[in-house]
N, C-alpha and C. Protein backbone atom coordinates (compact mmCIF):
# COMPACT_ATOMS: atom_id res chain seq x y z
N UNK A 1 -31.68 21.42 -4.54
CA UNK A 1 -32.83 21.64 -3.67
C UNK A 1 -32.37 22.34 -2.41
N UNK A 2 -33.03 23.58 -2.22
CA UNK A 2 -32.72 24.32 -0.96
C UNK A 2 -33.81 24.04 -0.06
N UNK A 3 -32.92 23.13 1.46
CA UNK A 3 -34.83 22.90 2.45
C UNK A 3 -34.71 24.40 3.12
N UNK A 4 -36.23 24.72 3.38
CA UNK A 4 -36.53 25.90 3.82
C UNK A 4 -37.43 25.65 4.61
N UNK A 5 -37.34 25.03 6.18
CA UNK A 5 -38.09 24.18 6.73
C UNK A 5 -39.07 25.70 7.09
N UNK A 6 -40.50 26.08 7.44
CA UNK A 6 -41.88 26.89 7.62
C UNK A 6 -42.46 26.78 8.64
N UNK A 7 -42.94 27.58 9.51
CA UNK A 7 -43.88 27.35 10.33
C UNK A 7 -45.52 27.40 9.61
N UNK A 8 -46.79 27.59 10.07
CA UNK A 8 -47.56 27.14 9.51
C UNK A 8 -47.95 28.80 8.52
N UNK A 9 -47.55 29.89 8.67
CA UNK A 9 -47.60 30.89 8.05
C UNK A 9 -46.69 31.10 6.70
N UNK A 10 -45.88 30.35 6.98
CA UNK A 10 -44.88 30.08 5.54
C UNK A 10 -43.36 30.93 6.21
N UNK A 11 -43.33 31.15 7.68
CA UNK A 11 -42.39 31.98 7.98
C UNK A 11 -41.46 31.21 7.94
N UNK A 12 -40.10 31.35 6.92
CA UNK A 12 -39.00 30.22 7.59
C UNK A 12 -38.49 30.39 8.93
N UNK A 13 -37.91 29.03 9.13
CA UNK A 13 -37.20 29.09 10.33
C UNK A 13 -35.86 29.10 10.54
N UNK A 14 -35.47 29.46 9.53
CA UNK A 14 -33.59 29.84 9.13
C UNK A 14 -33.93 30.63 7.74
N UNK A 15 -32.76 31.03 7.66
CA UNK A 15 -32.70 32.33 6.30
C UNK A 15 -30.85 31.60 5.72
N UNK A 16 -30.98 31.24 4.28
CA UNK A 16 -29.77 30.77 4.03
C UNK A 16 -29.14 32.31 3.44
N UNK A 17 -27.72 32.17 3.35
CA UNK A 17 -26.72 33.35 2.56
C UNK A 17 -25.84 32.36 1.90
N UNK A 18 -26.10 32.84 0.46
CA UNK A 18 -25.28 32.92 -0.44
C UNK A 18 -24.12 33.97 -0.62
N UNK A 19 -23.11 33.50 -0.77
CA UNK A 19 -21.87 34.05 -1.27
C UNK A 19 -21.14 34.08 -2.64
N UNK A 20 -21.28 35.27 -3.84
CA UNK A 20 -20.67 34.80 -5.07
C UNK A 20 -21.17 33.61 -5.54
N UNK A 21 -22.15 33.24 -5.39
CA UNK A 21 -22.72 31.76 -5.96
C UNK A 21 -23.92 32.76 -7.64
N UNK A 22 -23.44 31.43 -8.17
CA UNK A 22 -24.54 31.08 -9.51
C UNK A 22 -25.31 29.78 -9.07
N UNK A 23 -25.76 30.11 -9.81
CA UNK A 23 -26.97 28.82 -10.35
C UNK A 23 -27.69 28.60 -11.66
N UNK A 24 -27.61 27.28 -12.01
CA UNK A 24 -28.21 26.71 -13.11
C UNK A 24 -28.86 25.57 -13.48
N UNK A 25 -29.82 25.47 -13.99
CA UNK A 25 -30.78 24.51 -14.18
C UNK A 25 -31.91 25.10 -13.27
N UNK A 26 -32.60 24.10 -12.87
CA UNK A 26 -33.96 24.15 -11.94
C UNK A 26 -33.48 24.01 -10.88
N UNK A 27 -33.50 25.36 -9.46
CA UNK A 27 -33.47 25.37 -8.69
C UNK A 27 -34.74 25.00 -7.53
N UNK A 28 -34.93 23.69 -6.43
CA UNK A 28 -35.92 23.69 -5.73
C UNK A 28 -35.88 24.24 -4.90
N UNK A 29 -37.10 25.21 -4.36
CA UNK A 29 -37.28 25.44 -2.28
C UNK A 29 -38.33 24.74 -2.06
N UNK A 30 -37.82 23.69 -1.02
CA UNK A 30 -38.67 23.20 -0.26
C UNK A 30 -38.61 23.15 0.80
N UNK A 31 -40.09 23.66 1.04
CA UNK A 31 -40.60 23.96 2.42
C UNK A 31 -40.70 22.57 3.30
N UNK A 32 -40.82 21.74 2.72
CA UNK A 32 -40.98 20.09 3.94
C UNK A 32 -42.20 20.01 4.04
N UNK A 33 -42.96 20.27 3.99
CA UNK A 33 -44.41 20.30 4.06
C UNK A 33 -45.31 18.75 3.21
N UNK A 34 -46.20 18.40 4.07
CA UNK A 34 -46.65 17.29 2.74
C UNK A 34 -48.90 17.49 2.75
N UNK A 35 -49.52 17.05 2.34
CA UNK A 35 -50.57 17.71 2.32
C UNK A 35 -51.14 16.80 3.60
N UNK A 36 -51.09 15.81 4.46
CA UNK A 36 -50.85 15.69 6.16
C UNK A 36 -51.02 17.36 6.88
N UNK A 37 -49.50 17.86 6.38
CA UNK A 37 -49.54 18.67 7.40
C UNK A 37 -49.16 20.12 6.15
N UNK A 38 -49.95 20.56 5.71
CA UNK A 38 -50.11 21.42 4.60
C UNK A 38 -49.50 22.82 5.48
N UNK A 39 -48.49 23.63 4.64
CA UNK A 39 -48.87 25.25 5.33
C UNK A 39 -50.27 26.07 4.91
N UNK A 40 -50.32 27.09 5.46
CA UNK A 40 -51.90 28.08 4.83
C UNK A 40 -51.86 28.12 3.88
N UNK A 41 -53.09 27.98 3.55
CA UNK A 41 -53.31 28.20 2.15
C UNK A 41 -54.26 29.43 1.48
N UNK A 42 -53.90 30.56 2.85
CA UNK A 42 -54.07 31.70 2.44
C UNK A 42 -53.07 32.44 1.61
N UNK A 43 -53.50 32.88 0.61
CA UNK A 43 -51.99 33.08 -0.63
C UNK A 43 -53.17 34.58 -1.38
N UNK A 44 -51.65 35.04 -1.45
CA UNK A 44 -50.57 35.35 -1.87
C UNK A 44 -49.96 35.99 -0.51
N UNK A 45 -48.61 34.95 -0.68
CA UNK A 45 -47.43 35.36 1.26
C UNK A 45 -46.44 35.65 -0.01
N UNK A 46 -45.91 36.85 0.80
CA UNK A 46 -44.43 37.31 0.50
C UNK A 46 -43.43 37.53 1.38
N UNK A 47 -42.53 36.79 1.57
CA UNK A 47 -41.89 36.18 2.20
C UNK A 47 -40.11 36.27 1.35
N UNK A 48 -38.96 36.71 2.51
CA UNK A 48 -37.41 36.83 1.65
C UNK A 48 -37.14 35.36 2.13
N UNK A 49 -36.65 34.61 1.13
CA UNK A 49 -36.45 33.04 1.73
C UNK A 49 -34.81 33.04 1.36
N UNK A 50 -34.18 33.93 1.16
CA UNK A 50 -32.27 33.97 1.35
C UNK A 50 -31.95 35.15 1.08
N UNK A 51 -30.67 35.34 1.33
CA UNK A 51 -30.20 36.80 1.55
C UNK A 51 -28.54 36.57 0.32
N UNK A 52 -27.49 37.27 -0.23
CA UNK A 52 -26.62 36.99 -0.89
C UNK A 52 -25.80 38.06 -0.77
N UNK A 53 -24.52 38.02 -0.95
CA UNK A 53 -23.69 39.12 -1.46
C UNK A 53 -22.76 38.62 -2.39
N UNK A 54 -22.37 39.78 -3.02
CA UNK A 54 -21.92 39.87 -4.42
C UNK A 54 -23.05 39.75 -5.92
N UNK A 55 -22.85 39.61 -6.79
CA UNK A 55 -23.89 39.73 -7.69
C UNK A 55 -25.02 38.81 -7.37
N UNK A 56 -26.30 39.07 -7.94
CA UNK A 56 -27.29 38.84 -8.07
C UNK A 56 -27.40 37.68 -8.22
N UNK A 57 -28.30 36.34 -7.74
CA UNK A 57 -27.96 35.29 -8.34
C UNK A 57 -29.15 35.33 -9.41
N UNK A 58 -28.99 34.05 -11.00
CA UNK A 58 -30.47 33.89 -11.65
C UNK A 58 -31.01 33.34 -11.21
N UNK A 59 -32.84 33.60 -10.50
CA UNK A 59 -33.78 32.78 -9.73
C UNK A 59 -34.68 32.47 -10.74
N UNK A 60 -34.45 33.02 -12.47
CA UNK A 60 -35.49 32.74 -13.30
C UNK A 60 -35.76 31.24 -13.01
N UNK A 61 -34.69 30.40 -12.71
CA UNK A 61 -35.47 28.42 -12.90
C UNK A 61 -35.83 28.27 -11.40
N UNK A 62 -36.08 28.96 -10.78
CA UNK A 62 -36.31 28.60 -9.10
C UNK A 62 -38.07 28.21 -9.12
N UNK A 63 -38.13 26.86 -8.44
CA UNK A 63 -39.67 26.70 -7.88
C UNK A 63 -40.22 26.41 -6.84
N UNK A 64 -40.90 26.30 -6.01
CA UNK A 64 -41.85 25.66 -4.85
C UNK A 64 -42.03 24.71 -5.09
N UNK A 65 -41.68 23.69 -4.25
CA UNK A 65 -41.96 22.62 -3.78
C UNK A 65 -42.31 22.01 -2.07
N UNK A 66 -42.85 21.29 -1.85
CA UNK A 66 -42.95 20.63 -0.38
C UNK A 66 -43.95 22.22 0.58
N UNK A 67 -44.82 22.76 -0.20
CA UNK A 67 -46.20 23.28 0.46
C UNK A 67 -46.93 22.63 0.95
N UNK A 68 -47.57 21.38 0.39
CA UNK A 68 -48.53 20.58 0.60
C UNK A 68 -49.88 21.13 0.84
N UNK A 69 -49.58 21.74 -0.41
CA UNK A 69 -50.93 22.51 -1.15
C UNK A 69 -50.67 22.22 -2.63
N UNK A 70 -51.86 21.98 -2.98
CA UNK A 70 -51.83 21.98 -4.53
C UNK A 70 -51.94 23.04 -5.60
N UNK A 71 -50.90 23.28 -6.38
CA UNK A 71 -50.80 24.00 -7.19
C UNK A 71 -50.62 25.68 -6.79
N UNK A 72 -49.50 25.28 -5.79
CA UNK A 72 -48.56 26.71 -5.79
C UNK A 72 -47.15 27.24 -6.47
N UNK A 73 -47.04 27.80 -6.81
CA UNK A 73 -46.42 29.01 -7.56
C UNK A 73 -45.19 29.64 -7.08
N UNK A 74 -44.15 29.62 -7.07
CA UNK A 74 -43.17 30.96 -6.36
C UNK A 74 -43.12 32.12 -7.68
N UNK A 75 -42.60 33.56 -7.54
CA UNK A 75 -42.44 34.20 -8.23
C UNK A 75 -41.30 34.39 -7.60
N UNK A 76 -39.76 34.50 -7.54
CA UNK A 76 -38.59 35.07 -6.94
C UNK A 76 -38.03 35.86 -7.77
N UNK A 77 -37.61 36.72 -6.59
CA UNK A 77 -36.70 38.16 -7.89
C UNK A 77 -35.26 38.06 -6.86
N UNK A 78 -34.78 38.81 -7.29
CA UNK A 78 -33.11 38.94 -6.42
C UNK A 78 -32.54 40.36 -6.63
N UNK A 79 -32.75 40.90 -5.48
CA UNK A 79 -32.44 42.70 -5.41
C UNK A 79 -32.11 43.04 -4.02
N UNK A 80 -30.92 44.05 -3.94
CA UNK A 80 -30.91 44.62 -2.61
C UNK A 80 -29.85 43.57 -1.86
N UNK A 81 -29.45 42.38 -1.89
CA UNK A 81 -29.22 41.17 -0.98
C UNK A 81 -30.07 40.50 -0.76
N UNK A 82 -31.27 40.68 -1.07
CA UNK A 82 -32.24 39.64 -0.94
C UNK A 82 -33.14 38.97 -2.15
N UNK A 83 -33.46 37.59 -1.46
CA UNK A 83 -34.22 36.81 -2.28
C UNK A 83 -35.25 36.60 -2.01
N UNK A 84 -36.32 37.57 -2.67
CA UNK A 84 -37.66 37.19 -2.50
C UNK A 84 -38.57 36.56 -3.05
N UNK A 85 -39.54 35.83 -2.29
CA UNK A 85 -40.87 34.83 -3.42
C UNK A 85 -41.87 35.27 -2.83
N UNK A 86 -42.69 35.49 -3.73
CA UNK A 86 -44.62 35.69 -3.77
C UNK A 86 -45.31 34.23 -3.83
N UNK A 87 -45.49 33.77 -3.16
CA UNK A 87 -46.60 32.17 -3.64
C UNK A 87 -48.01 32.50 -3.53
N UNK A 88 -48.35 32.05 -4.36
CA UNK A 88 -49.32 32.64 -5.39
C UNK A 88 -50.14 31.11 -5.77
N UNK A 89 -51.40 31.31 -6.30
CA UNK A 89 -52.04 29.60 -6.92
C UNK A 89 -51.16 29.63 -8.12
N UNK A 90 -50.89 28.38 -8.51
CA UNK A 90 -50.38 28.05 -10.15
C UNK A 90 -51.40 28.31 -11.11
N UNK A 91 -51.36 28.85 -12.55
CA UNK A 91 -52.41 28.74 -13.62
C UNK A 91 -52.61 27.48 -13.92
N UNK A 92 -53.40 27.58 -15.45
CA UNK A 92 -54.10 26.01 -15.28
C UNK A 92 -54.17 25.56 -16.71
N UNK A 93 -53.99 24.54 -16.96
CA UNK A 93 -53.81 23.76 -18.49
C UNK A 93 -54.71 23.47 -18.75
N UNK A 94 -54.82 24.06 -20.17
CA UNK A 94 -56.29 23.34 -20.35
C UNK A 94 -55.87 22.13 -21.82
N UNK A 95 -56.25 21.71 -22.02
CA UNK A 95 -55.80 20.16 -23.60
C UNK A 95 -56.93 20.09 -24.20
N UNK A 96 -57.26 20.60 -25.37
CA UNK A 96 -58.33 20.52 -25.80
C UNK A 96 -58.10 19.87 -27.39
N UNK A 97 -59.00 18.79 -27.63
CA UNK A 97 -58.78 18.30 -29.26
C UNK A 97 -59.61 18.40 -29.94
């Protein structure tokens, strides 16, 4: 879990750097947020939430957590030195028998 503490726009308030790092499994960002004190929930924010050098890290298992909004989304890619996310609403399950 990476904290990525937000002001109420989703701007962080530190930027982490990675060095030569991997990752595997499910990576979290959380913002700290709880639905008390929710960030906007004007969406879609794009926002670089870390920076890296050396290869690319995989952000395919990376998610949002601690918005305190329901049912948000990250999309992260990793290009350039940077790590960017789109938060976005989550889609929706439907269970039908």
């Amino acid at each position: 879990t990476l904290a990525l503490p937000a002001s109420d726009d989703w701007t962080p308030s530190n930027t982490l750097t990675f060095a030569s790092c991997t990752f595997s499994g499910r990576t979290k960002v959380d913002f700290g947020r709880t639905a008390a004190d929710p960030l906007d929930g004007v969406l879609p924010k794009n926002l670089t939430v870390a920076y890296y050098t050396g290869a690319a890290p995989d952000v395919s298992g990376w998610k949002v957590i601690g918005s305190g909004i329901d049912n948000v989304a990250g999309v992260f890619t990793a290009s350039d030195g940077a790590i960017r996310m789109t938060a976005r609403r989550g889609g929706m399950v439907f269970s039908l028998r």
